[in-house]
PDB file of N, CA and C in Angstrom:
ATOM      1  N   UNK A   1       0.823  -1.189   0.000  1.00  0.00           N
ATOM      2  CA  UNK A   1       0.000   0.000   0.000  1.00  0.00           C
ATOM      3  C   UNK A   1       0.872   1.259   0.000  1.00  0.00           C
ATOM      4  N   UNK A   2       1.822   1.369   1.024  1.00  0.00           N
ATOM      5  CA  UNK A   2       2.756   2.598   0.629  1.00  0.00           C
ATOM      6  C   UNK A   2       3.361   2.890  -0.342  1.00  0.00           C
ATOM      7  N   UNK A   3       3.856   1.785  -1.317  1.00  0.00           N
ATOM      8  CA  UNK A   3       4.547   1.679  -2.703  1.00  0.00           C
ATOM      9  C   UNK A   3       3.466   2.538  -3.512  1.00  0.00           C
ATOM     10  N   UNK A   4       2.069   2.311  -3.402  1.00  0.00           N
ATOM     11  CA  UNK A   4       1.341   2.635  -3.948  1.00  0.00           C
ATOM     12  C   UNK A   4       1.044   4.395  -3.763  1.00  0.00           C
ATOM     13  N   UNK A   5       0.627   4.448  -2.810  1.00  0.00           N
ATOM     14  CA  UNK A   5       0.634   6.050  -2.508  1.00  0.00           C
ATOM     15  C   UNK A   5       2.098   6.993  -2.576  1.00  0.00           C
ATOM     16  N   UNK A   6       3.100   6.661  -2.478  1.00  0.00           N
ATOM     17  CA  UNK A   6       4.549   6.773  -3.157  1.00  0.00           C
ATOM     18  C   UNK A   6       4.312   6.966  -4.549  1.00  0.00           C
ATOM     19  N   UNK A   7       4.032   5.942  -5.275  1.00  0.00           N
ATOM     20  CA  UNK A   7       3.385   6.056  -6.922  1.00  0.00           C
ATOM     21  C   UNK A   7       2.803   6.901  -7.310  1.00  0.00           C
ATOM     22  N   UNK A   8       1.393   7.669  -6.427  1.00  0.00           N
ATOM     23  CA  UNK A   8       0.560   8.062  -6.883  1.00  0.00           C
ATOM     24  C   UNK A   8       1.422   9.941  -6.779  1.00  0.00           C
ATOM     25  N   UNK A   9       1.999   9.878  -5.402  1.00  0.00           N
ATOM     26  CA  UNK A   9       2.657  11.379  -4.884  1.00  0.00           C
ATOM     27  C   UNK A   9       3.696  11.853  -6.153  1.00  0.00           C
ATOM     28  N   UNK A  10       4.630  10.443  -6.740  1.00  0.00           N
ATOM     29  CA  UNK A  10       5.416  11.231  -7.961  1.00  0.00           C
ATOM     30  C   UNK A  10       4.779  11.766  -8.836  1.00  0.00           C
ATOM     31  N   UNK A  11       3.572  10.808  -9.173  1.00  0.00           N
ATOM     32  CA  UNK A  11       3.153  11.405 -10.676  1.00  0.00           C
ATOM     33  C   UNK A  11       2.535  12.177 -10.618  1.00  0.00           C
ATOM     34  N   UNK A  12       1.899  13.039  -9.246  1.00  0.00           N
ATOM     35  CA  UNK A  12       1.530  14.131  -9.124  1.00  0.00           C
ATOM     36  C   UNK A  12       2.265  15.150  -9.177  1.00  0.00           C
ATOM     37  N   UNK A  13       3.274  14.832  -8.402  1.00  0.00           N
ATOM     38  CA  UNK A  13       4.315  16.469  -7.872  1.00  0.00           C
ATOM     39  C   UNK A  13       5.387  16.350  -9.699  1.00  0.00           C
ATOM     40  N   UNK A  14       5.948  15.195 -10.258  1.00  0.00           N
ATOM     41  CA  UNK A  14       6.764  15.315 -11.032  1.00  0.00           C
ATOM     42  C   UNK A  14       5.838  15.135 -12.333  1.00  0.00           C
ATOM     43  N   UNK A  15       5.384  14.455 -12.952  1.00  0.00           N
ATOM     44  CA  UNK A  15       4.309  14.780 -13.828  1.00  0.00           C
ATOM     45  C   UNK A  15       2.812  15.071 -14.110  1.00  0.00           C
ATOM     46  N   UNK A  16       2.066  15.984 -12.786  1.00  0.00           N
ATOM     47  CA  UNK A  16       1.452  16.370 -13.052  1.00  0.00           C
ATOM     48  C   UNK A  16       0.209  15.565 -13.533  1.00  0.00           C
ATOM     49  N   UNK A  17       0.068  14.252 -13.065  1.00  0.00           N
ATOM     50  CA  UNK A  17      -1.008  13.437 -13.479  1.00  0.00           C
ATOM     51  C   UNK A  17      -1.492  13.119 -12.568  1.00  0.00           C
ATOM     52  N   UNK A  18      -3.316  13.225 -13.538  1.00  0.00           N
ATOM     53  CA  UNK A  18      -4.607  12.996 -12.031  1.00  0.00           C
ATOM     54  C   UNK A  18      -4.592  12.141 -12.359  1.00  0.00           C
ATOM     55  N   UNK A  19      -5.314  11.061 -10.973  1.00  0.00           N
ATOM     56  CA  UNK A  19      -5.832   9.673 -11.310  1.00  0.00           C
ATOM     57  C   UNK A  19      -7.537   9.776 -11.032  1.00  0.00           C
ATOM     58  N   UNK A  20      -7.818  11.341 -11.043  1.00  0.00           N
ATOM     59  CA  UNK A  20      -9.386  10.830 -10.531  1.00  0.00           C
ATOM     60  C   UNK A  20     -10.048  10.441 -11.665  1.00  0.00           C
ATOM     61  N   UNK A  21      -9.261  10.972 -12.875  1.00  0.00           N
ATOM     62  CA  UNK A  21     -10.020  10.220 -14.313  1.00  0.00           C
ATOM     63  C   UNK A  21     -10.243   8.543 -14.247  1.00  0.00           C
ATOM     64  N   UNK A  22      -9.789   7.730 -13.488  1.00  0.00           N
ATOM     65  CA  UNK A  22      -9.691   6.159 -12.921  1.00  0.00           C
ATOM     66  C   UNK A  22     -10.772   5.709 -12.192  1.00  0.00           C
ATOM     67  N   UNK A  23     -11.596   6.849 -11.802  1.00  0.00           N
ATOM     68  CA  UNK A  23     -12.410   6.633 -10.769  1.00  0.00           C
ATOM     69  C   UNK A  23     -13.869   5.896 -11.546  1.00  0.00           C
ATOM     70  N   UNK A  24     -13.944   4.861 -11.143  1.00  0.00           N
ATOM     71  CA  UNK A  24     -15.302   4.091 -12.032  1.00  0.00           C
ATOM     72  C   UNK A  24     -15.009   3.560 -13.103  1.00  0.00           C
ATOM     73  N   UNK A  25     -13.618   3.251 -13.183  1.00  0.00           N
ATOM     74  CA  UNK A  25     -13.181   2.976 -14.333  1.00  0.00           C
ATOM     75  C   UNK A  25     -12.546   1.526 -14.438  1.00  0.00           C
ATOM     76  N   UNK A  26     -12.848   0.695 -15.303  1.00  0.00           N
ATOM     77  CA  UNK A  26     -12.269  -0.562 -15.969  1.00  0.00           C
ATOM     78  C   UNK A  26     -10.881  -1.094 -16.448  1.00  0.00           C
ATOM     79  N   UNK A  27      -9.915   0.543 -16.468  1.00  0.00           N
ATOM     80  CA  UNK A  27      -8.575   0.108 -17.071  1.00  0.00           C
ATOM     81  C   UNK A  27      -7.548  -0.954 -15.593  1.00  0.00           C
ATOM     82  N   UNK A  28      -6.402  -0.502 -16.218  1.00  0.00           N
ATOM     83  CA  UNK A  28      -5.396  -1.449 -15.606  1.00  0.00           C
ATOM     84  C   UNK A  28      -4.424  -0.467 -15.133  1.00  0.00           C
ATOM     85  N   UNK A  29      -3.945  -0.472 -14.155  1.00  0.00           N
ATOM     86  CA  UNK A  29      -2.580   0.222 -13.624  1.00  0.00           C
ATOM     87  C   UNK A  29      -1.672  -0.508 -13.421  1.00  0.00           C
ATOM     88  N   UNK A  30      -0.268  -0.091 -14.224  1.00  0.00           N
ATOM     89  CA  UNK A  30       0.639  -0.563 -13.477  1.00  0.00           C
ATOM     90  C   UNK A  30       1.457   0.267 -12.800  1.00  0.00           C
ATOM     91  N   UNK A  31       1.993  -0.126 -11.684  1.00  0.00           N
ATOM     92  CA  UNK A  31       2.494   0.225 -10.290  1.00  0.00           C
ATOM     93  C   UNK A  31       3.763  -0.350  -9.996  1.00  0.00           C
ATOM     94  N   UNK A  32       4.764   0.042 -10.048  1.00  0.00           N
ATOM     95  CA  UNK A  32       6.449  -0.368  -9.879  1.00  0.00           C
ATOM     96  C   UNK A  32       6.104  -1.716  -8.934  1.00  0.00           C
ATOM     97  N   UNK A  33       5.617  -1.215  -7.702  1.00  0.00           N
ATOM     98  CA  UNK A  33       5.734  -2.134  -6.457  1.00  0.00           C
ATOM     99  C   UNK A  33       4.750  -3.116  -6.846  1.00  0.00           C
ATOM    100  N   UNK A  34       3.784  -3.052  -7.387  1.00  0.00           N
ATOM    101  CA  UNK A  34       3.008  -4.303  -7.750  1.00  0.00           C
ATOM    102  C   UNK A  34       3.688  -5.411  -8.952  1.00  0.00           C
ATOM    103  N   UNK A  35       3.697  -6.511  -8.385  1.00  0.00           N
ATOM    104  CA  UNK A  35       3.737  -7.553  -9.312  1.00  0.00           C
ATOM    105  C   UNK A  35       3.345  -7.685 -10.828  1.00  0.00           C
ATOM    106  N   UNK A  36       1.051  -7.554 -10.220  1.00  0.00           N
ATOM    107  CA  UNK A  36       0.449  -7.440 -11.590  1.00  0.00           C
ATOM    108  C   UNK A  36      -0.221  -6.328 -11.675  1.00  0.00           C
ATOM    109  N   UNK A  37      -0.826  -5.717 -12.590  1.00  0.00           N
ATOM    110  CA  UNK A  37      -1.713  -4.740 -12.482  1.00  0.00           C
ATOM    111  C   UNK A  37      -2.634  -4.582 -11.764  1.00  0.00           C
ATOM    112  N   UNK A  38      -2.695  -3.230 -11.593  1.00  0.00           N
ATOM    113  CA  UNK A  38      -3.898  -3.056 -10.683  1.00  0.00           C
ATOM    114  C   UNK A  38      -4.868  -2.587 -10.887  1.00  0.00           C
ATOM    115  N   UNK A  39      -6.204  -3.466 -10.563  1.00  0.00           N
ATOM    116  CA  UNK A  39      -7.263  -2.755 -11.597  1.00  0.00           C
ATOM    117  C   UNK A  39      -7.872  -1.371 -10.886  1.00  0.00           C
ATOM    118  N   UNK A  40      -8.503  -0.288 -11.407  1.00  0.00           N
ATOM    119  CA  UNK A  40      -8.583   1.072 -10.968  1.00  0.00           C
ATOM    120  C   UNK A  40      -9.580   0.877 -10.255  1.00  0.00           C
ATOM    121  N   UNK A  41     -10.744  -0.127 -10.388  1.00  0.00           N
ATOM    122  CA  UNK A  41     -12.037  -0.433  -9.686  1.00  0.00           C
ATOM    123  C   UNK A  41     -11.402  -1.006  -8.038  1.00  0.00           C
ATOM    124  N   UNK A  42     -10.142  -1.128  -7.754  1.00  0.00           N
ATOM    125  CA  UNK A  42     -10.037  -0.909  -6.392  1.00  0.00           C
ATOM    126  C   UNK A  42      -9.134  -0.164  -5.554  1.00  0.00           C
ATOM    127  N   UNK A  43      -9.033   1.213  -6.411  1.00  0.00           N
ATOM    128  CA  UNK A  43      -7.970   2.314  -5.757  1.00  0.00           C
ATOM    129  C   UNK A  43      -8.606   2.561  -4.662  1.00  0.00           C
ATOM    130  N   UNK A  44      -8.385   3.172  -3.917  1.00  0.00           N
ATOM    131  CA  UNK A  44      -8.757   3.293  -2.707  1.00  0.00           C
ATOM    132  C   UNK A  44      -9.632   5.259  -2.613  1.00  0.00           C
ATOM    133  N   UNK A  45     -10.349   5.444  -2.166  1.00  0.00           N
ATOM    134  CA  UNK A  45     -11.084   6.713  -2.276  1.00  0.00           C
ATOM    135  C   UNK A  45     -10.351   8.033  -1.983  1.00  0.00           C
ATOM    136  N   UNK A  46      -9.389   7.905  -0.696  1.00  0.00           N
ATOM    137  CA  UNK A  46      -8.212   8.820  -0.464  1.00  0.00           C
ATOM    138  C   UNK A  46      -7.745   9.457  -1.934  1.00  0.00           C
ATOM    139  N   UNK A  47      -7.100   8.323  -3.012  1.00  0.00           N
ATOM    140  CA  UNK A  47      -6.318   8.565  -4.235  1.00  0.00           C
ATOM    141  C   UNK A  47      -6.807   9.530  -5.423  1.00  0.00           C
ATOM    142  N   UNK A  48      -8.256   9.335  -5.521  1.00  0.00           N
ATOM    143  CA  UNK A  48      -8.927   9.317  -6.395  1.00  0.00           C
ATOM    144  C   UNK A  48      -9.796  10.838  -6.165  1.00  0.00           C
ATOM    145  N   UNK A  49      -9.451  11.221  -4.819  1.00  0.00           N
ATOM    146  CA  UNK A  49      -9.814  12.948  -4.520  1.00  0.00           C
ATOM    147  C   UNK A  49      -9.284  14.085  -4.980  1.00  0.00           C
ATOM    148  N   UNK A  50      -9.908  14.969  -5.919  1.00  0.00           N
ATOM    149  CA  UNK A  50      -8.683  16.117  -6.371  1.00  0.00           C
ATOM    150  C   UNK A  50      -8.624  17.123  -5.058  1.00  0.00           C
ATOM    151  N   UNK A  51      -7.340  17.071  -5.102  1.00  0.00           N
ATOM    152  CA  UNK A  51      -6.954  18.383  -3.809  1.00  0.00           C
ATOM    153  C   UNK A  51      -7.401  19.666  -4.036  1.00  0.00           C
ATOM    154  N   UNK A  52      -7.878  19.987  -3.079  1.00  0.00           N
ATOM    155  CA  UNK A  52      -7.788  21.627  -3.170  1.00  0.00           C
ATOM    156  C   UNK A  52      -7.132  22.550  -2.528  1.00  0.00           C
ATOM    157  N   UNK A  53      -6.526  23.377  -3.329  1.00  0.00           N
ATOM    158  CA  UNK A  53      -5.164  24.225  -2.851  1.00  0.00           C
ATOM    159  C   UNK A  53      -5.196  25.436  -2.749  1.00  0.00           C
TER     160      UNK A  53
END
């Protein structure tokens, strides 16, 4: 799970990518620390919140 939220913090701060577009969604993630993909139908709700700043 931390590998994961680690994952999610780079591609925010260094490229600038949302994942709330994932939210209800069918694709596949892959994730350094994961083995196999991860499907987006079980990110966790924390991930999938756009911040407000």
């Amino acid at each position: 799970m931390l590998g994961l939220v680690f994952h999610f913090q780079v591609q925010r701060d260094q490229y600038s990518k949302d994942y709330i577009e994932f939210k209800d969604s069918d694709a596949e993630l892959l994730i350094l620390s994961f083995v196999n993909p991860l499907p987006a139908a079980v990110l966790p709700d924390m991930l999938l919140v756009k911040k407000v700043t």
